[in-house]
Protein backbone atom coordinates (compact mmCIF):
# COMPACT_ATOMS: atom_id res chain seq x y z
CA UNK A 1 0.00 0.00 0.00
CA UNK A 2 1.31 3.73 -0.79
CA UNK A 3 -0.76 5.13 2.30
CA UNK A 4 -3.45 6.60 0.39
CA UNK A 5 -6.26 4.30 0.66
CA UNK A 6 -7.52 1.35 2.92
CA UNK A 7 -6.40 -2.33 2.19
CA UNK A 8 -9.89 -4.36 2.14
CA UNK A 9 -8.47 -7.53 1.83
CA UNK A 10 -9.79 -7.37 -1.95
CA UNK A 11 -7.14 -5.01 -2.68
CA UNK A 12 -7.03 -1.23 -2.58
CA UNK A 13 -10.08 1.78 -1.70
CA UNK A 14 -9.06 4.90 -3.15
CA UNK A 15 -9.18 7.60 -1.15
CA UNK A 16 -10.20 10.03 -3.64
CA UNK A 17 -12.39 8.94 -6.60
CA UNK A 18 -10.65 11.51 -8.82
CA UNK A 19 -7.83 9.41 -9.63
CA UNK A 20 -8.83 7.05 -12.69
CA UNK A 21 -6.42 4.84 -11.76
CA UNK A 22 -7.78 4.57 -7.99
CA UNK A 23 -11.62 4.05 -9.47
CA UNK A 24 -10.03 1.59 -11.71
CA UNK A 25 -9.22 -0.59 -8.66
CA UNK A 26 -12.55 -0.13 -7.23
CA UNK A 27 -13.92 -1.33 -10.16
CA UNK A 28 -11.92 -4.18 -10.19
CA UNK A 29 -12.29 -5.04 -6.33
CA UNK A 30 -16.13 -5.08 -6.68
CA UNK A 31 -16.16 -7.56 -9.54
CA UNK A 32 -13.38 -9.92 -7.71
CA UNK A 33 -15.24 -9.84 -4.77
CA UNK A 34 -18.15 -10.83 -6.51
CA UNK A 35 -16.31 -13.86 -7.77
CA UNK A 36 -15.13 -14.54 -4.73
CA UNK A 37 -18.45 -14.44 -2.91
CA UNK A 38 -20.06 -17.02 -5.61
CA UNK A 39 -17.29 -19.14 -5.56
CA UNK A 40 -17.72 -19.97 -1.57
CA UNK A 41 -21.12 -20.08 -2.03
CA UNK A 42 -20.75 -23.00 -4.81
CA UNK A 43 -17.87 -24.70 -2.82
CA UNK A 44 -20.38 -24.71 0.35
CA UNK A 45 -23.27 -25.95 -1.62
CA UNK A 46 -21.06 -28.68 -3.35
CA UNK A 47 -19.49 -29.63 -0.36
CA UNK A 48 -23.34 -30.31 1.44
CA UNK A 49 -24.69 -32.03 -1.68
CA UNK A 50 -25.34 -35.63 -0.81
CA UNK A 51 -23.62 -39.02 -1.26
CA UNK A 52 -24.41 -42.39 -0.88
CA UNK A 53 -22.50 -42.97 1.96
CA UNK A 54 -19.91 -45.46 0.09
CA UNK A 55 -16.91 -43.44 0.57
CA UNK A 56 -16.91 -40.01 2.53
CA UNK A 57 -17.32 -37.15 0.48
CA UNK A 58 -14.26 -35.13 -1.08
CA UNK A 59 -13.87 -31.23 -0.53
CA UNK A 60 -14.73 -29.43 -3.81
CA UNK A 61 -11.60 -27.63 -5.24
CA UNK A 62 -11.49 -23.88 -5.24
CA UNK A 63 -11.60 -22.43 -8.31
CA UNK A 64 -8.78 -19.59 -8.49
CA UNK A 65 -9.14 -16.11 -9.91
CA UNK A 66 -7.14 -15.08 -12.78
CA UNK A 67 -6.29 -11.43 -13.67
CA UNK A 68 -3.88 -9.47 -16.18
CA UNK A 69 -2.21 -6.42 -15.83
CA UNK A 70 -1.76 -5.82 -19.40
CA UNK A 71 0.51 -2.54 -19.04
CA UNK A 72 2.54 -3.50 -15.86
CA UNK A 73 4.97 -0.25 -15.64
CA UNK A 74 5.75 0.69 -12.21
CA UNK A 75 4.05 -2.85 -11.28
CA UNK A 76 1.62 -0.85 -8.73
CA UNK A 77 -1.77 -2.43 -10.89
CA UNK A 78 -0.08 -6.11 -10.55
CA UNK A 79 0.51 -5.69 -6.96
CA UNK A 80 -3.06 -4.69 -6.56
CA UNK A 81 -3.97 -7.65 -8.51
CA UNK A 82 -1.71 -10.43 -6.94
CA UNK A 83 -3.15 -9.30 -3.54
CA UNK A 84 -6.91 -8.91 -5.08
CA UNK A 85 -6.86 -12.47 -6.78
CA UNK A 86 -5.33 -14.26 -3.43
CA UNK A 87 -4.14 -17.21 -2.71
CA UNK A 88 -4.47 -20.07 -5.54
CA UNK A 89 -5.11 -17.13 -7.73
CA UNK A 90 -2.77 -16.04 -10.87
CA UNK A 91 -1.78 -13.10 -12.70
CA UNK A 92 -0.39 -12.14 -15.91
CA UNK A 93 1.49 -9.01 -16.06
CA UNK A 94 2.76 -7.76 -19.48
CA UNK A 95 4.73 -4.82 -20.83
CA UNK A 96 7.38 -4.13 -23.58
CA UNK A 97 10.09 -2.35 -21.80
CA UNK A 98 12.51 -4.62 -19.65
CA UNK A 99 12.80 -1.42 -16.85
CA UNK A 100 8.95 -1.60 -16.66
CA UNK A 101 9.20 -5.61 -16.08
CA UNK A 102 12.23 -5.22 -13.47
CA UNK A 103 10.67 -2.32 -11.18
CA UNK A 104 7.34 -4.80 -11.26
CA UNK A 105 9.35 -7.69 -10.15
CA UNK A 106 11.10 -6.07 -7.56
CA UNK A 107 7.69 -4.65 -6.42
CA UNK A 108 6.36 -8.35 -5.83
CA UNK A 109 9.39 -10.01 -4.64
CA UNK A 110 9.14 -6.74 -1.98
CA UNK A 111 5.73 -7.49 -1.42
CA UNK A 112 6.31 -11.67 -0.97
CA UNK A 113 3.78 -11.83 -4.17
CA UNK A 114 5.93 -13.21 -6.66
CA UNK A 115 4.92 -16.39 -7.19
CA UNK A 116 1.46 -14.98 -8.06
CA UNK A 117 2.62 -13.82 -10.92
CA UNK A 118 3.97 -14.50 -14.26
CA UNK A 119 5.73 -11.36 -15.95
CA UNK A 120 6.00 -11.15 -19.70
CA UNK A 121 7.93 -8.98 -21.24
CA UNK A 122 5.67 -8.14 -24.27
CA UNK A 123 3.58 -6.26 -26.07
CA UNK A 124 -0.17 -5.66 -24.86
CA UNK A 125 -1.62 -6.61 -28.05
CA UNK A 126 0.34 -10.25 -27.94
CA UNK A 127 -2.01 -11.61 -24.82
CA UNK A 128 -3.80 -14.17 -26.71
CA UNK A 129 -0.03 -15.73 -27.52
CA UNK A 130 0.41 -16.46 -24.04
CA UNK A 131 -2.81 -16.47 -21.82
CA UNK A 132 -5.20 -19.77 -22.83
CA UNK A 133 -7.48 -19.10 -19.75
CA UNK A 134 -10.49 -17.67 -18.70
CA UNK A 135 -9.76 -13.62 -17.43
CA UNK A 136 -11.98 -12.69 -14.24
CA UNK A 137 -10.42 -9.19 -14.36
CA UNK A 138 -7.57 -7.32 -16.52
CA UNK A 139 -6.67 -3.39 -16.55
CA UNK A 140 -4.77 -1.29 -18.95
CA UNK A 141 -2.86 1.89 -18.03
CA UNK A 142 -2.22 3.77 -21.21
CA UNK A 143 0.36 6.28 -22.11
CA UNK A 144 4.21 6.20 -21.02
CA UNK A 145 6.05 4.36 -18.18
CA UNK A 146 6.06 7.09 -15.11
CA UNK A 147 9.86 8.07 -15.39
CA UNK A 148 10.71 6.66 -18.22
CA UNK A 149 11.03 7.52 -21.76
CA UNK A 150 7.85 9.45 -22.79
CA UNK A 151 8.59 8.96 -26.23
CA UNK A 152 7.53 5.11 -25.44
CA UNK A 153 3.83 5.09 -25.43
CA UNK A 154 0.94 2.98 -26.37
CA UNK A 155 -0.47 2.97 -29.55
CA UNK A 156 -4.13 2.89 -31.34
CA UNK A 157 -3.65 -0.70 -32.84
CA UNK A 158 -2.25 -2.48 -30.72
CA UNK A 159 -4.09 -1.17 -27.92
CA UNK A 160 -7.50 -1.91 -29.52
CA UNK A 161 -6.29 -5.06 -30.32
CA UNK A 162 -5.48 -5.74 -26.50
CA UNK A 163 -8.92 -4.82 -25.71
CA UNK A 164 -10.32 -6.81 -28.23
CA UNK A 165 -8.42 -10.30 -27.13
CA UNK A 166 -9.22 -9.52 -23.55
CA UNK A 167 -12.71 -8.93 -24.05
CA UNK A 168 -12.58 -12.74 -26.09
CA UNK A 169 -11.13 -14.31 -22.33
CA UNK A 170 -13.34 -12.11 -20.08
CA UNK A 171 -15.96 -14.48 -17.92
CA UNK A 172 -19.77 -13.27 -18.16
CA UNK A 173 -19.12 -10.80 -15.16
CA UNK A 174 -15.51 -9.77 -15.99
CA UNK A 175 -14.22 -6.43 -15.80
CA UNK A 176 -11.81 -4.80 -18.29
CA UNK A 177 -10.76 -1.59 -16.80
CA UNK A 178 -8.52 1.28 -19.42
CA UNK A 179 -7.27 4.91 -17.97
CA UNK A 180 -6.50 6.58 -20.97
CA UNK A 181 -4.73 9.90 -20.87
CA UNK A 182 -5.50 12.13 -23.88
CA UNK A 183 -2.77 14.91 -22.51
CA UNK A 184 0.52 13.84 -24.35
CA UNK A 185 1.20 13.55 -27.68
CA UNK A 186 -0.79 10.44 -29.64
CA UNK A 187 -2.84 10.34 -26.14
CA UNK A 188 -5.96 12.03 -27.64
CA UNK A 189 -5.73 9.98 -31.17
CA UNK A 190 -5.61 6.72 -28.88
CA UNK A 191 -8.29 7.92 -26.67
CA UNK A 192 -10.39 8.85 -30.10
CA UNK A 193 -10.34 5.37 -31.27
CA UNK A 194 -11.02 3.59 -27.71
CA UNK A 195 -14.21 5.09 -27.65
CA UNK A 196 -14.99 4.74 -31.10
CA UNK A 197 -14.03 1.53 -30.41
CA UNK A 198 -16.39 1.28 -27.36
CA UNK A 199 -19.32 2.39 -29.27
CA UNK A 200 -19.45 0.25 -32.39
CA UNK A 201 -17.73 -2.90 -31.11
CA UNK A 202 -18.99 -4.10 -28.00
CA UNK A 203 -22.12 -3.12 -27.10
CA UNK A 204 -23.77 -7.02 -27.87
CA UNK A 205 -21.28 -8.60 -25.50
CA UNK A 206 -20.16 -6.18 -22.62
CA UNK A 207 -21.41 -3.06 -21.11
CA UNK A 208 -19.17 -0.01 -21.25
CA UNK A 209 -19.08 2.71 -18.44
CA UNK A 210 -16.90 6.07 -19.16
CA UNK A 211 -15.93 8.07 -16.14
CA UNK A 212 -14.13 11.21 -15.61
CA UNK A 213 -13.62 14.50 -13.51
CA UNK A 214 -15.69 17.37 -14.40
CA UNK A 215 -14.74 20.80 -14.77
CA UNK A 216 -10.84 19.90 -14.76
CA UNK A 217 -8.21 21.01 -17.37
CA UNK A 218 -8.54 19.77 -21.10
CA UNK A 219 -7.71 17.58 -21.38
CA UNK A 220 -8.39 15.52 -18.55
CA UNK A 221 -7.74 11.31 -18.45
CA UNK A 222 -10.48 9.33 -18.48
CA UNK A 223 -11.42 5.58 -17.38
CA UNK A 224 -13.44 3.30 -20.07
CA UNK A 225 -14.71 -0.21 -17.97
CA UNK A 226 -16.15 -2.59 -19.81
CA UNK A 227 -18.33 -5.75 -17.98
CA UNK A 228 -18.55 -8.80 -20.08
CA UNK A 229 -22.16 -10.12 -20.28
């Protein structure tokens, strides 16, 4: 935790629901605990069910969560994620630049979360290369790694392809969070086609939900969430 918020167990309350990358996490700690909450409820119910008294009945297996962090950078989403998914959980965490992949590592090996995760050092747009299973959660931070090179930013195609594959893993009830950030340059031209995007391409399998601050300085990031149905 950075001190600005409350741990729930679930992961992290902001403490200010001006942050888009707070609300994101709010998002994704109401869905998760929504997963959770069904899963113990099936595990309970299949663990009561009868049997014919032959042998004695055998726990039912938890069923983990899975998450991606699909833009790791600083590795503060994973975190978030590897303590939101918890134990017997698993998280993919993805980004192109080595630095981004090291300070996330180093975040989780910090944290004792490391072996919740499994880093790939990779584009965005390349999940469906490496992740085969169902996604209960995934969130995108767009733009440039926070002190790095902000030269190296995310791009329209590959970014709409990344929300495109995720959307194909999401479980009915799965939340695909994106902060996009309009401010530097190629942010508004990637913002553009995320909600053009948004509009025409997913309205018949997830619902989309667009927050933002109000009366702020043009212009202003924004969060898209999408909720598989």
């Amino acid at each position: 935790m950075d001190g600005k918020g409350s741990d729930l167990g679930c992961g992290y309350l902001p403490s200010s629901f001006a942050r888009m990358v707070d609300l994101a996490q709010l998002f994704v700690c109401a869905a998760l605990s929504r997963f959770r909450a069904a899963e113990a409820e099936r595990k309970l119910r299949d663990d009561r069910s009868p049997f014919d008294g032959s042998r004695a009945p055998e726990p039912s297996p938890a069923r983990g969560l899975v998450a991606a962090d699909l833009t790791a950078g600083n590795g503060r989403d994973t975190l978030f994620l590897a303590r939101a998914v918890g134990e017997g959980g698993r998280v993919w965490a993805f980004d192109l630049q080595g630095e981004a992949i090291r300070r996330t590592e180093a975040r989780l090996r910090e944290a004792g979360l490391l072996g919740r995760v499994t880093l790939v050092r990779a584009d965005h747009a390349e999940l469906a290369r490496h992740v085969r299973e169902p996604l209960h959660a995934a969130m995108m931070n767009l733009g440039y790694l926070p002190g790095g090179d902000p030269t190296l930013v995310t791009h329209p195609p590959s970014t709409l392809r990344a929300v495109e594959e995720t959307l194909r893993l999401l479980v009915p009830g799965g939340i695909l969070t994106v902060v996009a950030y309009p401010g530097h340059p190629g942010g508004e031209e990637e913002a553009e086609a995320l909600l053009a995007f948004a509009r025409r391409a997913t309205p018949h399998r997830a619902r989309v939900v667009r927050s933002e601050v109000l009366g702020t300085k043009d212009p202003a990031p924004f969060l898209l969430v999408w909720e598989a149905v």
